[in-house]
C-alpha atoms as a PDB file:
ATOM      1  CA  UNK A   1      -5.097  19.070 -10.652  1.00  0.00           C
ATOM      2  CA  UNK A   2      -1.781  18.941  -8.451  1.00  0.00           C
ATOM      3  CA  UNK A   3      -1.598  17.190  -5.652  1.00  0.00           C
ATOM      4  CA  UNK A   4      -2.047  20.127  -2.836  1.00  0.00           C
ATOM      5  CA  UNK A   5      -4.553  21.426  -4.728  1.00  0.00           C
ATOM      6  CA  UNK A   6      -6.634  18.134  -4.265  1.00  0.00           C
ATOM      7  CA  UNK A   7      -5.305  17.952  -0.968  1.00  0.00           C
ATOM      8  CA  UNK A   8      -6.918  21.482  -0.331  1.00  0.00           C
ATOM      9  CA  UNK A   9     -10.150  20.609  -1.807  1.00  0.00           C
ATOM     10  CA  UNK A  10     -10.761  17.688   0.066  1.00  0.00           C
ATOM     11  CA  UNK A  11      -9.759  19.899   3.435  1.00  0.00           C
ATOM     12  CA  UNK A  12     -12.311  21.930   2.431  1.00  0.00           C
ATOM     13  CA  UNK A  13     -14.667  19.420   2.056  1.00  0.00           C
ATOM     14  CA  UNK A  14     -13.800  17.744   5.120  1.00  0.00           C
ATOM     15  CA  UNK A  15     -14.306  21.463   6.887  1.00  0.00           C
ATOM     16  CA  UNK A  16     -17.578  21.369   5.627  1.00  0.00           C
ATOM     17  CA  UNK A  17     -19.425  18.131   6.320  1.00  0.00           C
ATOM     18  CA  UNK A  18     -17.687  18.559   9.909  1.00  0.00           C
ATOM     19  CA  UNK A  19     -19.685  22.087  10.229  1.00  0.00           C
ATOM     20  CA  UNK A  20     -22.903  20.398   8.849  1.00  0.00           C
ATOM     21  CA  UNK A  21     -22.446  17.446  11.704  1.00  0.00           C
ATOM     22  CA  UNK A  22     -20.846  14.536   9.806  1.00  0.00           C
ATOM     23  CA  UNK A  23     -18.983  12.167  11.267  1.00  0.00           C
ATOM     24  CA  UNK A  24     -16.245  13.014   8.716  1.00  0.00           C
ATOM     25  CA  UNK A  25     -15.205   9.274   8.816  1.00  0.00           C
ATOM     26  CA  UNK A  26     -13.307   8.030   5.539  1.00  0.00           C
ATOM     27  CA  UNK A  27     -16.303   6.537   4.477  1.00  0.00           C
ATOM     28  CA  UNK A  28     -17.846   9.807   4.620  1.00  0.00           C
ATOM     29  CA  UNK A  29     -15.208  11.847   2.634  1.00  0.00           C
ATOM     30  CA  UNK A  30     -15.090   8.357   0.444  1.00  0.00           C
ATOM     31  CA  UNK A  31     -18.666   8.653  -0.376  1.00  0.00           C
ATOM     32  CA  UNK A  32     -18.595  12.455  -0.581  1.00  0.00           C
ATOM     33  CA  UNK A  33     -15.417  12.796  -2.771  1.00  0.00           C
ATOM     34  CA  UNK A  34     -17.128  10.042  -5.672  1.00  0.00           C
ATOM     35  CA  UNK A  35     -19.836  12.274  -5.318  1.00  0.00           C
ATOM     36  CA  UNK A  36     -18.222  15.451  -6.284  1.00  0.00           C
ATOM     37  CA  UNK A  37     -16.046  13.530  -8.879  1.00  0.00           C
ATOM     38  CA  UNK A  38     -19.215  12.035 -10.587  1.00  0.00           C
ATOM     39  CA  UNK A  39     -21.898  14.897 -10.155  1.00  0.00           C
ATOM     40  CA  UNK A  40     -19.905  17.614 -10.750  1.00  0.00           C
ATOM     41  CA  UNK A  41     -16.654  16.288 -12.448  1.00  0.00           C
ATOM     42  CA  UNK A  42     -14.159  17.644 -10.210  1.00  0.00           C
ATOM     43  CA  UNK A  43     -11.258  16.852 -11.318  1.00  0.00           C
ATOM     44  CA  UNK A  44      -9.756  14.933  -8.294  1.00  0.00           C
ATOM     45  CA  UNK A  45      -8.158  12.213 -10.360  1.00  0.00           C
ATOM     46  CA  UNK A  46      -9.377   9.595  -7.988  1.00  0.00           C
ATOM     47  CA  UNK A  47     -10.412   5.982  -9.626  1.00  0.00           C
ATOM     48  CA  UNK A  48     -13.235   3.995  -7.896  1.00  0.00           C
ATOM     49  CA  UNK A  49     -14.190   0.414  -8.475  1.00  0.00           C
ATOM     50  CA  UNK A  50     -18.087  -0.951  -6.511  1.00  0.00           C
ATOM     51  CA  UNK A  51     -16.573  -2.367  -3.097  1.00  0.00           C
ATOM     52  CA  UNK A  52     -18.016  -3.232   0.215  1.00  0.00           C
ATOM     53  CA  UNK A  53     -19.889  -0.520   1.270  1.00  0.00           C
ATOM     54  CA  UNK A  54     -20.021   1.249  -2.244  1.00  0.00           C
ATOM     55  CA  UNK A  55     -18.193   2.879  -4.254  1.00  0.00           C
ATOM     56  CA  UNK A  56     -14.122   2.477  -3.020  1.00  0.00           C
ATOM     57  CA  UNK A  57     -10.855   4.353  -4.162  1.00  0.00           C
ATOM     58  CA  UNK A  58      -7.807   2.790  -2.614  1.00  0.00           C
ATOM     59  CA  UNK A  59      -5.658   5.356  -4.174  1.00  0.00           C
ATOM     60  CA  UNK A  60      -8.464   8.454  -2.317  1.00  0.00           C
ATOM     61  CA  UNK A  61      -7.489   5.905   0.395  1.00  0.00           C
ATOM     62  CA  UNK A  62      -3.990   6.632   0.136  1.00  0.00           C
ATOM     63  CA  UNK A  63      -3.886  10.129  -0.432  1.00  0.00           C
ATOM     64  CA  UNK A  64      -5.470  10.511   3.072  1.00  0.00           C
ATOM     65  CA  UNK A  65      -3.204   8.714   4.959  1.00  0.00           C
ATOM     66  CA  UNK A  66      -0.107  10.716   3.029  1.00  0.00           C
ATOM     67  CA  UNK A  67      -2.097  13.719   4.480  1.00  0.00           C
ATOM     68  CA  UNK A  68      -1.795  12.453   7.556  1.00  0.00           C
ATOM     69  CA  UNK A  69       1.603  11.505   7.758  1.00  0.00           C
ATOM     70  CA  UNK A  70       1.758  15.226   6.221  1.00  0.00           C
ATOM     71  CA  UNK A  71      -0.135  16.323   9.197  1.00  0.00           C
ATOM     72  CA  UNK A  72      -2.672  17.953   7.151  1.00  0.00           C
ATOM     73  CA  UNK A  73      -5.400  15.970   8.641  1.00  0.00           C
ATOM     74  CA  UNK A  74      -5.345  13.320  11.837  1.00  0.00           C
ATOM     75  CA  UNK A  75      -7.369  10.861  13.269  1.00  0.00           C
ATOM     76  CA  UNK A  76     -10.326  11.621  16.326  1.00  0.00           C
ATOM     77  CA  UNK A  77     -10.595   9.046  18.233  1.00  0.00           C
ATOM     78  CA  UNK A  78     -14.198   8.209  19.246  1.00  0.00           C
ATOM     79  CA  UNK A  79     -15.954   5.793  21.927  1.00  0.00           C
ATOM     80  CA  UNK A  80     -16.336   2.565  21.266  1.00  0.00           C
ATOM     81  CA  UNK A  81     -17.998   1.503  19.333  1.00  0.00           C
ATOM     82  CA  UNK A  82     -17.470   4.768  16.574  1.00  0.00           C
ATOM     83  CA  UNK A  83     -14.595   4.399  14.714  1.00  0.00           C
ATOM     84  CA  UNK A  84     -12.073   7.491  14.169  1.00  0.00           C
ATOM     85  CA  UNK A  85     -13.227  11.144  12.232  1.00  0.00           C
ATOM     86  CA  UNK A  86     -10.682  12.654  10.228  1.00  0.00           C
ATOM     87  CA  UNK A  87     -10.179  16.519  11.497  1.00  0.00           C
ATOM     88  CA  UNK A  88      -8.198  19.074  10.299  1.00  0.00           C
ATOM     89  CA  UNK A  89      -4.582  20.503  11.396  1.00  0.00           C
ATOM     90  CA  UNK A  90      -2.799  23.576  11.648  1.00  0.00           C
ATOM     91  CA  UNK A  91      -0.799  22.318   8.231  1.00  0.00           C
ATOM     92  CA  UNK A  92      -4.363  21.709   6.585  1.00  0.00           C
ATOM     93  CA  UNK A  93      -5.657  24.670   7.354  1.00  0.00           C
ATOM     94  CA  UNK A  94      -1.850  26.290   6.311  1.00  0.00           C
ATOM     95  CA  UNK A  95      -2.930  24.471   2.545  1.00  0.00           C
ATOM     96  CA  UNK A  96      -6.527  26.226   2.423  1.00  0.00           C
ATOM     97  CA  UNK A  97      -4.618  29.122   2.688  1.00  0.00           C
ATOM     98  CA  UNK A  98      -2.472  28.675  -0.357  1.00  0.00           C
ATOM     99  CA  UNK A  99      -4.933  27.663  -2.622  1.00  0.00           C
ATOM    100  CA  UNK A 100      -7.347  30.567  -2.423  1.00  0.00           C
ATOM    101  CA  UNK A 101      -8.753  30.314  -6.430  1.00  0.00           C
ATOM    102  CA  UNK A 102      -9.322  26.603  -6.600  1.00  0.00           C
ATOM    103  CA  UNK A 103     -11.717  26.253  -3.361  1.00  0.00           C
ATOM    104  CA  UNK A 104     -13.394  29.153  -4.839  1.00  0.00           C
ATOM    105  CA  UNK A 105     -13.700  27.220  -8.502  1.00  0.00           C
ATOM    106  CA  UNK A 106     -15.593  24.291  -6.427  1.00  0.00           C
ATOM    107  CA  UNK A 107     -17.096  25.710  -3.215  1.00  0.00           C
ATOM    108  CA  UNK A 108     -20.752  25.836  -4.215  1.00  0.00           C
ATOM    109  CA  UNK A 109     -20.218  21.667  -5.320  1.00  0.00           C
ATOM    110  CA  UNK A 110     -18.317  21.300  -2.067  1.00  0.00           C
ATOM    111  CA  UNK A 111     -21.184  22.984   0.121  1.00  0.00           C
ATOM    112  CA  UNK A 112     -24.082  21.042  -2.062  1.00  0.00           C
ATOM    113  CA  UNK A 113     -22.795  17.747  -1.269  1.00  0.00           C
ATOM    114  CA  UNK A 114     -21.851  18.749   2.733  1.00  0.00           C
ATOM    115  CA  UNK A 115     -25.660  19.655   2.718  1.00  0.00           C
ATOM    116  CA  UNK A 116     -26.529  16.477   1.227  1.00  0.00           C
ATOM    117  CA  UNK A 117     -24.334  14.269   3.135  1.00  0.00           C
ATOM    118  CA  UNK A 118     -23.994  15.995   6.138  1.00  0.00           C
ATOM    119  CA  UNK A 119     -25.773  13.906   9.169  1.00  0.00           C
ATOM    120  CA  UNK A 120     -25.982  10.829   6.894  1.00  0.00           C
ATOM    121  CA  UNK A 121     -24.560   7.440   8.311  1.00  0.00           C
ATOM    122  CA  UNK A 122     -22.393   4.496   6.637  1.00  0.00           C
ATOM    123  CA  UNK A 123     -25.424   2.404   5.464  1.00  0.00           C
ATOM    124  CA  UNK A 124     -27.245   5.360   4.094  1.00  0.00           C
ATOM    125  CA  UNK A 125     -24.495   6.600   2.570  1.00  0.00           C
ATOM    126  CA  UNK A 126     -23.437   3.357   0.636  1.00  0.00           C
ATOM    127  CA  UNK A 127     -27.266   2.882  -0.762  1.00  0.00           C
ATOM    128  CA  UNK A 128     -26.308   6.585  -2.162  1.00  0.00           C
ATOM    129  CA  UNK A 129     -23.416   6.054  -3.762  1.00  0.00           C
ATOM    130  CA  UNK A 130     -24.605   2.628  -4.931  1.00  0.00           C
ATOM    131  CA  UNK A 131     -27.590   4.302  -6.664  1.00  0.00           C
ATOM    132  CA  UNK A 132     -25.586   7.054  -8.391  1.00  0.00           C
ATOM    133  CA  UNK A 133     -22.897   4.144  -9.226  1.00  0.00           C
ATOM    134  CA  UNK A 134     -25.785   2.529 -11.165  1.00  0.00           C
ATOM    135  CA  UNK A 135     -27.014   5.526 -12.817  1.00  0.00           C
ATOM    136  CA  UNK A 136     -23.314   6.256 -14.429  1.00  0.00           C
ATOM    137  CA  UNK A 137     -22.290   2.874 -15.056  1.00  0.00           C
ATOM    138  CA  UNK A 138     -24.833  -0.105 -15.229  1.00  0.00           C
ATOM    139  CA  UNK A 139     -28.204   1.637 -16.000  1.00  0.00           C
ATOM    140  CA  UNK A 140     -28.160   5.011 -16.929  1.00  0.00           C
ATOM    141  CA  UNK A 141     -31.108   5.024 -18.604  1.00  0.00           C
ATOM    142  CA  UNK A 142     -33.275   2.766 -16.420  1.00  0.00           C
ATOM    143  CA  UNK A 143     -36.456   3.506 -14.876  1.00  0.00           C
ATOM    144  CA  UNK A 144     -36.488   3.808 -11.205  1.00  0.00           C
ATOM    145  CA  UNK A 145     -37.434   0.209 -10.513  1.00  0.00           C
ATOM    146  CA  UNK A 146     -34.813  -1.529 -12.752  1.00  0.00           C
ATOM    147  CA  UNK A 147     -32.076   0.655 -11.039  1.00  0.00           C
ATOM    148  CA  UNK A 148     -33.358  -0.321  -7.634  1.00  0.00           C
ATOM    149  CA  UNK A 149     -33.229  -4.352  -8.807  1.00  0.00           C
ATOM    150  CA  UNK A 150     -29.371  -3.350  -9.523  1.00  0.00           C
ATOM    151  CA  UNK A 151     -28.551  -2.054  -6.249  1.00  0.00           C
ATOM    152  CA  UNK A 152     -30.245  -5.564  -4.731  1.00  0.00           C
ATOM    153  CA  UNK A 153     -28.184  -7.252  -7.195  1.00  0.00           C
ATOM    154  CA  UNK A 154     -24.790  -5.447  -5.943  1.00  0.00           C
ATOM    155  CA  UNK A 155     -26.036  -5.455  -2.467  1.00  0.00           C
ATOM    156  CA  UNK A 156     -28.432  -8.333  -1.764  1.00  0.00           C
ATOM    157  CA  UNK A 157     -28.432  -6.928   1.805  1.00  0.00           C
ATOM    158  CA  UNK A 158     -29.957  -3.690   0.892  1.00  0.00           C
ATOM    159  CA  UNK A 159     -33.932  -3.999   1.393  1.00  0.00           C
ATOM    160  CA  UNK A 160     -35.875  -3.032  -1.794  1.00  0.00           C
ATOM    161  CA  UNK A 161     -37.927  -0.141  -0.355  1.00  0.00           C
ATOM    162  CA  UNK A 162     -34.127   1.256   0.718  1.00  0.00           C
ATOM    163  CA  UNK A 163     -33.265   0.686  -2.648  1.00  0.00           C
ATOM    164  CA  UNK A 164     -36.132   2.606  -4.479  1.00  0.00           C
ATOM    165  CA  UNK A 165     -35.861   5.131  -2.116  1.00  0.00           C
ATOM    166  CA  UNK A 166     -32.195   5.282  -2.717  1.00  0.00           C
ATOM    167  CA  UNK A 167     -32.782   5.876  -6.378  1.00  0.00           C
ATOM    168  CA  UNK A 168     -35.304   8.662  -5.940  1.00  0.00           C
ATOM    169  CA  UNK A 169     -33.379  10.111  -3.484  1.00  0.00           C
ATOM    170  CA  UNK A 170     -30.393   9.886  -6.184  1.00  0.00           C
ATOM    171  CA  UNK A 171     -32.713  11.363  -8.810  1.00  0.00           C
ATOM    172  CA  UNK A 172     -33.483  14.515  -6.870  1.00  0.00           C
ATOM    173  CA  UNK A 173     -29.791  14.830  -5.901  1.00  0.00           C
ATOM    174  CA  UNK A 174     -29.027  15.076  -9.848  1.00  0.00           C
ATOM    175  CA  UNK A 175     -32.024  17.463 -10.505  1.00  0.00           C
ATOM    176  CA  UNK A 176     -30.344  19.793  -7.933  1.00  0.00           C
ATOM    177  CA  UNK A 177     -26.769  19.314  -8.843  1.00  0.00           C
ATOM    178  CA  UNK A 178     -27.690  20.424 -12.118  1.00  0.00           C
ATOM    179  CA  UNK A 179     -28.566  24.267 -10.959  1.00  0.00           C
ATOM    180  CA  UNK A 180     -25.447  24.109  -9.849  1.00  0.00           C
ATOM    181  CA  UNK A 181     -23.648  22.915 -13.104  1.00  0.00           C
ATOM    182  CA  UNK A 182     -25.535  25.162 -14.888  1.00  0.00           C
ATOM    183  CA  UNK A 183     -25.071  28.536 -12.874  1.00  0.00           C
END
């Protein structure tokens, strides 16, 4: 995928989890954008490695400050003590426009994981992420108790009824995506 085409898809994403009431922090389109990558295979491009508060791509990281010095996106500034949401411009809204047949390729995985994601904060969000980390790369076999030991493991701070939960949760998000896939 080309660069304003990505850039368009993750507008459109951003668009989406700001109509369903998320923060639309970077950690939110961070969390979101592995999501559609790794449930859906999107074809983004971006690379993530297991980082502080989950799953991390410095070079997703990257690509939105280029859109900003695009002025595709910019920063809301929020009370203390919220940090910024990312909102959209007149030029993001100018590179919807031109990519018409690519946001209609991935809309229905762009409005699954808004739904999911939409009113979810930071530390919810990284227990997600964590758990469908584990399911593609550590255990993707495991049963739901061995997966939940992995997410203490990468996250000692995460309590082990967040984790289990966490992997159920992550379950059911795969049973659903699949309709999708599938349709």
């Amino acid at each position: 995928m080309e660069r304003l085409q990505r850039d368009a898809v993750i507008i459109s994403l951003m668009e989406h989890l700001g109509k369903k009431g998320s923060w639309c922090g970077e950690t939110h389109i961070q969390k979101a954008t592995y999501f559609l990558q790794k449930l859906f295979g999107v074809p983004l491009g971006f690379e993530f490695i297991l980082y502080k508060h989950g799953p991390f791509s410095f070079d997703l990281s990257d690509e939105l400050t280029a859109m900003q010095a695009d002025m595709l996106i910019r920063m809301h500034l929020q009370p203390r003590p919220y940090g910024p949401s990312l909102v959209l411009t007149d030029g993001g809204e100018m590179i919807k426009k031109n990519y018409p047949v690519t946001l209609k390729k991935f809309d229905p995985e762009i409005r699954f994981v808004s739904e999911k994601f939409k009113k979810k904060g930071v530390a919810e969000l990284e227990r997600l992420s964590t758990a469908l980390f584990v399911n593609h790369v550590i255990d993707p076999n495991g049963s739901v108790d061995s997966r939940a030991k992995s997410i203490i493991e990468l996250k000692p701070h995460v309590k082990i009824s967040e984790a289990l939960d966490a992997v159920k949760a992550i379950d059911e998000i795969i049973e659903k995506a699949k309709k999708i896939n599938n349709a």
